[in-house]
Protein backbone atom coordinates (compact mmCIF):
# COMPACT_ATOMS: atom_id res chain seq x y z
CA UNK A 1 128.06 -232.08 112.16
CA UNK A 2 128.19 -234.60 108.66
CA UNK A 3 124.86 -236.82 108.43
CA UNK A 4 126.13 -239.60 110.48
CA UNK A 5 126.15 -243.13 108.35
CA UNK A 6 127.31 -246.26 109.08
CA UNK A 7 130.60 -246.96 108.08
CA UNK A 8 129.63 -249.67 104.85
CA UNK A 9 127.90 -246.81 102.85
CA UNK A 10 131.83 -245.40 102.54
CA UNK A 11 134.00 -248.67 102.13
CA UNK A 12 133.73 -248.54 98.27
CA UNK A 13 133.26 -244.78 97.49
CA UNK A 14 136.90 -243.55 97.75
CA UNK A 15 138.38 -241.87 94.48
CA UNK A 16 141.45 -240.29 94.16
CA UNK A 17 142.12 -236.76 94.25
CA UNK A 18 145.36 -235.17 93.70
CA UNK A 19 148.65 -236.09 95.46
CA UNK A 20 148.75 -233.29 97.81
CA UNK A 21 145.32 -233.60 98.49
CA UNK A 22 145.01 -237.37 99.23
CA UNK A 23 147.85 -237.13 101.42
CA UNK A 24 146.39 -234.38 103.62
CA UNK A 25 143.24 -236.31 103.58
CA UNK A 26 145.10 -239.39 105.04
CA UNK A 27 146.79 -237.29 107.54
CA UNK A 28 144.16 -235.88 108.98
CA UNK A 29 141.94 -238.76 109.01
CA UNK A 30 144.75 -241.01 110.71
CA UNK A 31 146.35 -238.18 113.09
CA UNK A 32 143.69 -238.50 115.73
CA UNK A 33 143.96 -242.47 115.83
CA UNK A 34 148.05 -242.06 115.81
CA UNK A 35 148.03 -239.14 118.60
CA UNK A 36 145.38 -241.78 121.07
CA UNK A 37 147.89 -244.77 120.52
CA UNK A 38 150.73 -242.66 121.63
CA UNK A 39 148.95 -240.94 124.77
CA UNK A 40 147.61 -244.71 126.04
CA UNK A 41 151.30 -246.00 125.43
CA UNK A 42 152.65 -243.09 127.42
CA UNK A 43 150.19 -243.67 130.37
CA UNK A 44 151.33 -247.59 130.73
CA UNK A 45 154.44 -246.03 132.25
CA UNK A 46 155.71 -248.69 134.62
CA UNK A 47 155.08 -251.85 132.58
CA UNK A 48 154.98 -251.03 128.92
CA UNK A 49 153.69 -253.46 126.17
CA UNK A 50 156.17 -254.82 123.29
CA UNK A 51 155.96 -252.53 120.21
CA UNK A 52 155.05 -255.34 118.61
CA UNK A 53 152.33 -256.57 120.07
CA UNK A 54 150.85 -252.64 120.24
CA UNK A 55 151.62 -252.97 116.44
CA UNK A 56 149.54 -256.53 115.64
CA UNK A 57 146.63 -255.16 118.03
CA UNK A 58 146.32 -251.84 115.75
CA UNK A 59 146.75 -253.79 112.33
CA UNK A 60 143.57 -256.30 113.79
CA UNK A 61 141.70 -253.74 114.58
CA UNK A 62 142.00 -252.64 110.97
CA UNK A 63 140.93 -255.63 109.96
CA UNK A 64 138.08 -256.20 112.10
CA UNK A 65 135.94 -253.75 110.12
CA UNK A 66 135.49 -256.30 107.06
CA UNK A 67 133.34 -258.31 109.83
CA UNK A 68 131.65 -255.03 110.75
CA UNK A 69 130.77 -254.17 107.00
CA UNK A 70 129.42 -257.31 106.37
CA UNK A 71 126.79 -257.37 109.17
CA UNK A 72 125.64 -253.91 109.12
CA UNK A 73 125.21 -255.20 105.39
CA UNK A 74 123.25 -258.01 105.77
CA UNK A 75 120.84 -256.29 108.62
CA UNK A 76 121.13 -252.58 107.00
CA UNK A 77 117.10 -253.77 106.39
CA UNK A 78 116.05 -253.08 110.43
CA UNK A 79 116.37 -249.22 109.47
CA UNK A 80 112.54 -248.67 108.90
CA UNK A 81 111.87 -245.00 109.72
CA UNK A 82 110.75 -246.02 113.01
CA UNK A 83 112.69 -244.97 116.43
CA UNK A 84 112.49 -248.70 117.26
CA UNK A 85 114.13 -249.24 113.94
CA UNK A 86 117.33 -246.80 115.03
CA UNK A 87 117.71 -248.12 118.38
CA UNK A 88 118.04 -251.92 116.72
CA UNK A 89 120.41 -250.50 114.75
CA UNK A 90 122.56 -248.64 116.47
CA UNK A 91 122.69 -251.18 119.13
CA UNK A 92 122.41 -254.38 117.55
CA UNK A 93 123.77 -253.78 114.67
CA UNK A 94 126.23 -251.06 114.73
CA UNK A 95 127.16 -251.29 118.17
CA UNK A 96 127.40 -254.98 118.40
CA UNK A 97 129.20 -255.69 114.72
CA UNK A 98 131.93 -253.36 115.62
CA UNK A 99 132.43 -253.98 119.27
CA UNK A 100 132.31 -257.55 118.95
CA UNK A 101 134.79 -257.44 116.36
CA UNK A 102 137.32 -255.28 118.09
CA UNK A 103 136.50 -257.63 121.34
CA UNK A 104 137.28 -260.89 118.97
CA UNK A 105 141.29 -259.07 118.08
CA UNK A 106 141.84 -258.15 122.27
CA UNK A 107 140.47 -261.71 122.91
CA UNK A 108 142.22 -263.80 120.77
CA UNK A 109 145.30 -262.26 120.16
CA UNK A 110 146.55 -259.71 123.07
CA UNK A 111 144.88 -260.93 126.25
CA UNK A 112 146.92 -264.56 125.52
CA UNK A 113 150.20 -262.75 125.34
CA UNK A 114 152.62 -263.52 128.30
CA UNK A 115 153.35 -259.17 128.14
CA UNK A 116 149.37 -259.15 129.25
CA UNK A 117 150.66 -259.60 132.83
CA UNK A 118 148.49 -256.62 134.72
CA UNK A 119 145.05 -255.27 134.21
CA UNK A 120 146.17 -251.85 132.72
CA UNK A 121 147.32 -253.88 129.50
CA UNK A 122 143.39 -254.60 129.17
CA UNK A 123 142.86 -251.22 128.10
CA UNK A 124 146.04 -250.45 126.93
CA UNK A 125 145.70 -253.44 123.78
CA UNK A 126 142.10 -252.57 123.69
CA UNK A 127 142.64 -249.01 122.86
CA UNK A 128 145.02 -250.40 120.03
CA UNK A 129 143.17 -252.45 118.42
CA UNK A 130 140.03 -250.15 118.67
CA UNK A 131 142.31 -246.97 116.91
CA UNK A 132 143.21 -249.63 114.44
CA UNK A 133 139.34 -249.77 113.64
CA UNK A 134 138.67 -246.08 114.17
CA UNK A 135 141.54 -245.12 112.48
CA UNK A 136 140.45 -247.14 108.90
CA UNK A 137 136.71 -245.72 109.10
CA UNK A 138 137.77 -242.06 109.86
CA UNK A 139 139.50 -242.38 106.66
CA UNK A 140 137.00 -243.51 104.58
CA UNK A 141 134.62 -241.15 105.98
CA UNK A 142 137.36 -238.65 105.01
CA UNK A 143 137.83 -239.75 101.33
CA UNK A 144 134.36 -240.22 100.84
CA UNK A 145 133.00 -236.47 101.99
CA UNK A 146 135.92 -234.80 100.06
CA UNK A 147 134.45 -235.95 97.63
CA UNK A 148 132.02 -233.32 97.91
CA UNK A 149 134.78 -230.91 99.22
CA UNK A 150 134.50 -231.64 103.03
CA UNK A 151 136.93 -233.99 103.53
CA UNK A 152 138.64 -231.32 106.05
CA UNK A 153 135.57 -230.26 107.67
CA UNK A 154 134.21 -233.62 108.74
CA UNK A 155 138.37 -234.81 109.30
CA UNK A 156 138.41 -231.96 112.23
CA UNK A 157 134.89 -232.83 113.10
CA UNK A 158 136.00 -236.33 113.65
CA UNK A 159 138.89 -235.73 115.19
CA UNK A 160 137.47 -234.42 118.31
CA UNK A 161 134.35 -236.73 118.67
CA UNK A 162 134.03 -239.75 116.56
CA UNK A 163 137.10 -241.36 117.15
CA UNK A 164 137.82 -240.53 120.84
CA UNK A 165 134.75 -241.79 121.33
CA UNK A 166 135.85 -245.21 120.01
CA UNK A 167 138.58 -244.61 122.35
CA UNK A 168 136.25 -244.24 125.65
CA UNK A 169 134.44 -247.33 124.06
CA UNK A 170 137.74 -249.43 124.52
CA UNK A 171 138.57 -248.43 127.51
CA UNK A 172 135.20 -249.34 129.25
CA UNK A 173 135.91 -253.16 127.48
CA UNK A 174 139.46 -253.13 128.33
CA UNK A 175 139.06 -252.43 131.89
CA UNK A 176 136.87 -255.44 132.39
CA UNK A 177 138.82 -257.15 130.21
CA UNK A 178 141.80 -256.49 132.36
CA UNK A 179 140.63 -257.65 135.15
CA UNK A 180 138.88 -260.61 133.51
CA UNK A 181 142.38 -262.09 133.36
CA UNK A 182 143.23 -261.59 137.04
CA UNK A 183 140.14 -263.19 138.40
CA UNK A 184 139.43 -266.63 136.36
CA UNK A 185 136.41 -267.00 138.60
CA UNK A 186 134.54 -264.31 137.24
CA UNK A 187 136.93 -263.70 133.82
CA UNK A 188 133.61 -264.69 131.83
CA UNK A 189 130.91 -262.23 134.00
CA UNK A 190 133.73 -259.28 133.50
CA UNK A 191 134.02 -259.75 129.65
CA UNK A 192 130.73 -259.63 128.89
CA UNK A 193 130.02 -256.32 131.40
CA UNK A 194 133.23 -254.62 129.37
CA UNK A 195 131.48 -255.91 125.84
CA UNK A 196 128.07 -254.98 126.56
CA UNK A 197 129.15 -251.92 128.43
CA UNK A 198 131.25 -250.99 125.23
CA UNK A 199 128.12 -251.72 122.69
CA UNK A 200 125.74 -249.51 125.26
CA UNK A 201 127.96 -246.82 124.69
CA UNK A 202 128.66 -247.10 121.53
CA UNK A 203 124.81 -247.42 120.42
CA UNK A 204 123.83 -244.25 122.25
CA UNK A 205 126.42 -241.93 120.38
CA UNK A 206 125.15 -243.93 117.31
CA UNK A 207 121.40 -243.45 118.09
CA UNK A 208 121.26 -239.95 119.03
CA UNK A 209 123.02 -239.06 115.49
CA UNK A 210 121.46 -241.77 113.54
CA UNK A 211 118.19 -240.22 114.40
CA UNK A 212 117.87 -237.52 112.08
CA UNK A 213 119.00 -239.48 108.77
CA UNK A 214 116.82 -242.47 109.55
CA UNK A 215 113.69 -242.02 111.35
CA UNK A 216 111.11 -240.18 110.56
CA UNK A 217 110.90 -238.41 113.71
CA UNK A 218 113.83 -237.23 113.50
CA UNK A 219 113.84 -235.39 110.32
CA UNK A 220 111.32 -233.31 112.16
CA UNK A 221 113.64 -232.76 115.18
CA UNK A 222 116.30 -230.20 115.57
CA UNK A 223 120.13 -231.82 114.83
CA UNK A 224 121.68 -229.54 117.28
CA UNK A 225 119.69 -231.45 120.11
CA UNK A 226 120.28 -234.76 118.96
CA UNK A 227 124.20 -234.30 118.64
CA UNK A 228 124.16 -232.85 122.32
CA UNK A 229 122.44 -236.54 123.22
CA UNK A 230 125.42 -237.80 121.24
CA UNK A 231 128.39 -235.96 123.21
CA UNK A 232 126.15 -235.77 126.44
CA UNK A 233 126.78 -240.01 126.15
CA UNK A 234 130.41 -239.86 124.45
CA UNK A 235 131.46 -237.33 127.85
CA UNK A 236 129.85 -239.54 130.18
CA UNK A 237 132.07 -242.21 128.97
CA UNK A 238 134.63 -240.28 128.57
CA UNK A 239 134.82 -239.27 131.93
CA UNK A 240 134.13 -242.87 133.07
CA UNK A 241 137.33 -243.72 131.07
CA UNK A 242 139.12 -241.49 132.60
CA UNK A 243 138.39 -242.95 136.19
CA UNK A 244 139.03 -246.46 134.98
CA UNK A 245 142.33 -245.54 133.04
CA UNK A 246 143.07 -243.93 137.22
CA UNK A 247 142.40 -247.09 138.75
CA UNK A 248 144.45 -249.61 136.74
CA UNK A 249 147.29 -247.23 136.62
CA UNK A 250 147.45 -247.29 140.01
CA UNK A 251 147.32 -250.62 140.21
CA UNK A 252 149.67 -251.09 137.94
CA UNK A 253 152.00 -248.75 139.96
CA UNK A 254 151.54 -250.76 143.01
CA UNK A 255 152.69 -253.63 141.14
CA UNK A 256 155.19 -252.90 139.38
CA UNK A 257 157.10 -249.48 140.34
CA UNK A 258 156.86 -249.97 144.42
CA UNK A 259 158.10 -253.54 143.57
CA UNK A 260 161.21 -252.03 141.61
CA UNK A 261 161.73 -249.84 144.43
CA UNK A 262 162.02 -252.73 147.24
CA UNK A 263 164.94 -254.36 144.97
């Protein structure tokens, strides 16, 4: 597995390599991303979202990694060797920057569209905007280790953790999120579970493998055990996502095709 890093070590350190070589690099770094948007568009099947709005979500997520970078920037100084150090910043930092700045594009843009009319399109626009995020950092992690020819190695690496994790991250927000909007008496208690719950995740992949590249500890521990605490967490959400992508569908189903069906 690469030395995990947080993604502002890589925003300035892509160079270009040839043509046929930057373009698989972009391929596989955005293929993942791509394939998740299509198979959470695909499960909304009884009340799909506008492209459009599926399009905007993606392109804020994008953008909501310049936040990101600049406050894993400014508090890159909490890494101190220490285990305490880590946990601070996987969750405080890393975890919060990035998962309060994907909540800030579902918030503000897709949960106020009249087409967020059921509490599947919680997850759905969260998933978007999330790939949008995941999507841009998988491809500067990409550029940046092919530098050192293994941009393919840590692409397929990523591919089948990294960035379906971000996906299970969005999921757990966007289910809370989704019902936030169907129950104004608790909307505020549900989006802050599906934030938090999203950063808690989100921190324990990061601590696990930020452990061995930033604590002293962990230099001294073996890798292969610390990336199993990473994918024990990312499974456990993933299966949790799973459940909650179950439930809305359903609910959505109830709503929407049975409804159809009555006409």
């Amino acid at each position: 597995m690469q030395q995990a890093k947080p993604v502002f070590f890589f925003y300035l350190s892509c160079r270009h390599k040839t043509d046929d070589q930057q373009m698989q690099y972009i391929a596989i770094a955005l293929a993942p991303g791509i394939a998740i948007c299509l198979y959470i568009f695909y499960k909304d099947i009884y009340n799909r979202e506008p492209r459009l709005n599926l399009v905007v979500s993606f392109a804020l997520g994008c953008l909501a990694i310049i936040p990101a970078i600049i406050f894993e920037r400014a508090f890159s100084n909490t890494i101190d060797g220490t285990l305490t150090g880590v946990a601070i910043f996987s969750y405080g930092v890393v975890g919060f920057s990035e998962e309060f700045s994907k909540f800030l594009g579902l918030r503000l843009y897709a949960y106020n569209k009249r087409s967020f009319d059921e509490p599947l399109d919680g997850i759905v626009y969260s998933v978007m905007v999330s790939m949008g995020f995941a999507s841009l950092e998988n491809l500067m992690y990409v550029l940046n280790f092919a530098q050192q020819g293994r941009g393919m190695e840590v692409g397929i690496q990523r591919m089948f953790l990294s960035v379906p994790a971000h996906a299970s991250f969005a999921v757990v927000m966007g289910y809370f999120v989704g019902k936030a909007k169907f129950k104004p008496g608790m909307g505020f208690f549900y989006m802050i579970a599906g934030l938090l719950g999203a950063i808690f995740f989100h921190g324990t992949f990061d601590f696990f493998l930020f452990i061995p590249s930033y604590s002293h500890i962990g230099k001294n521990a073996s890798e292969a055990l610390l990336a199993g605490g990473a994918i024990a967490s990312y499974i456990v959400c993933l299966i949790l996502s799973r459940k909650l992508i179950r439930q809305h569908k359903q609910l959505s189903k109830q709503l929407f095709y049975n409804n159809d069906n009555l006409l």
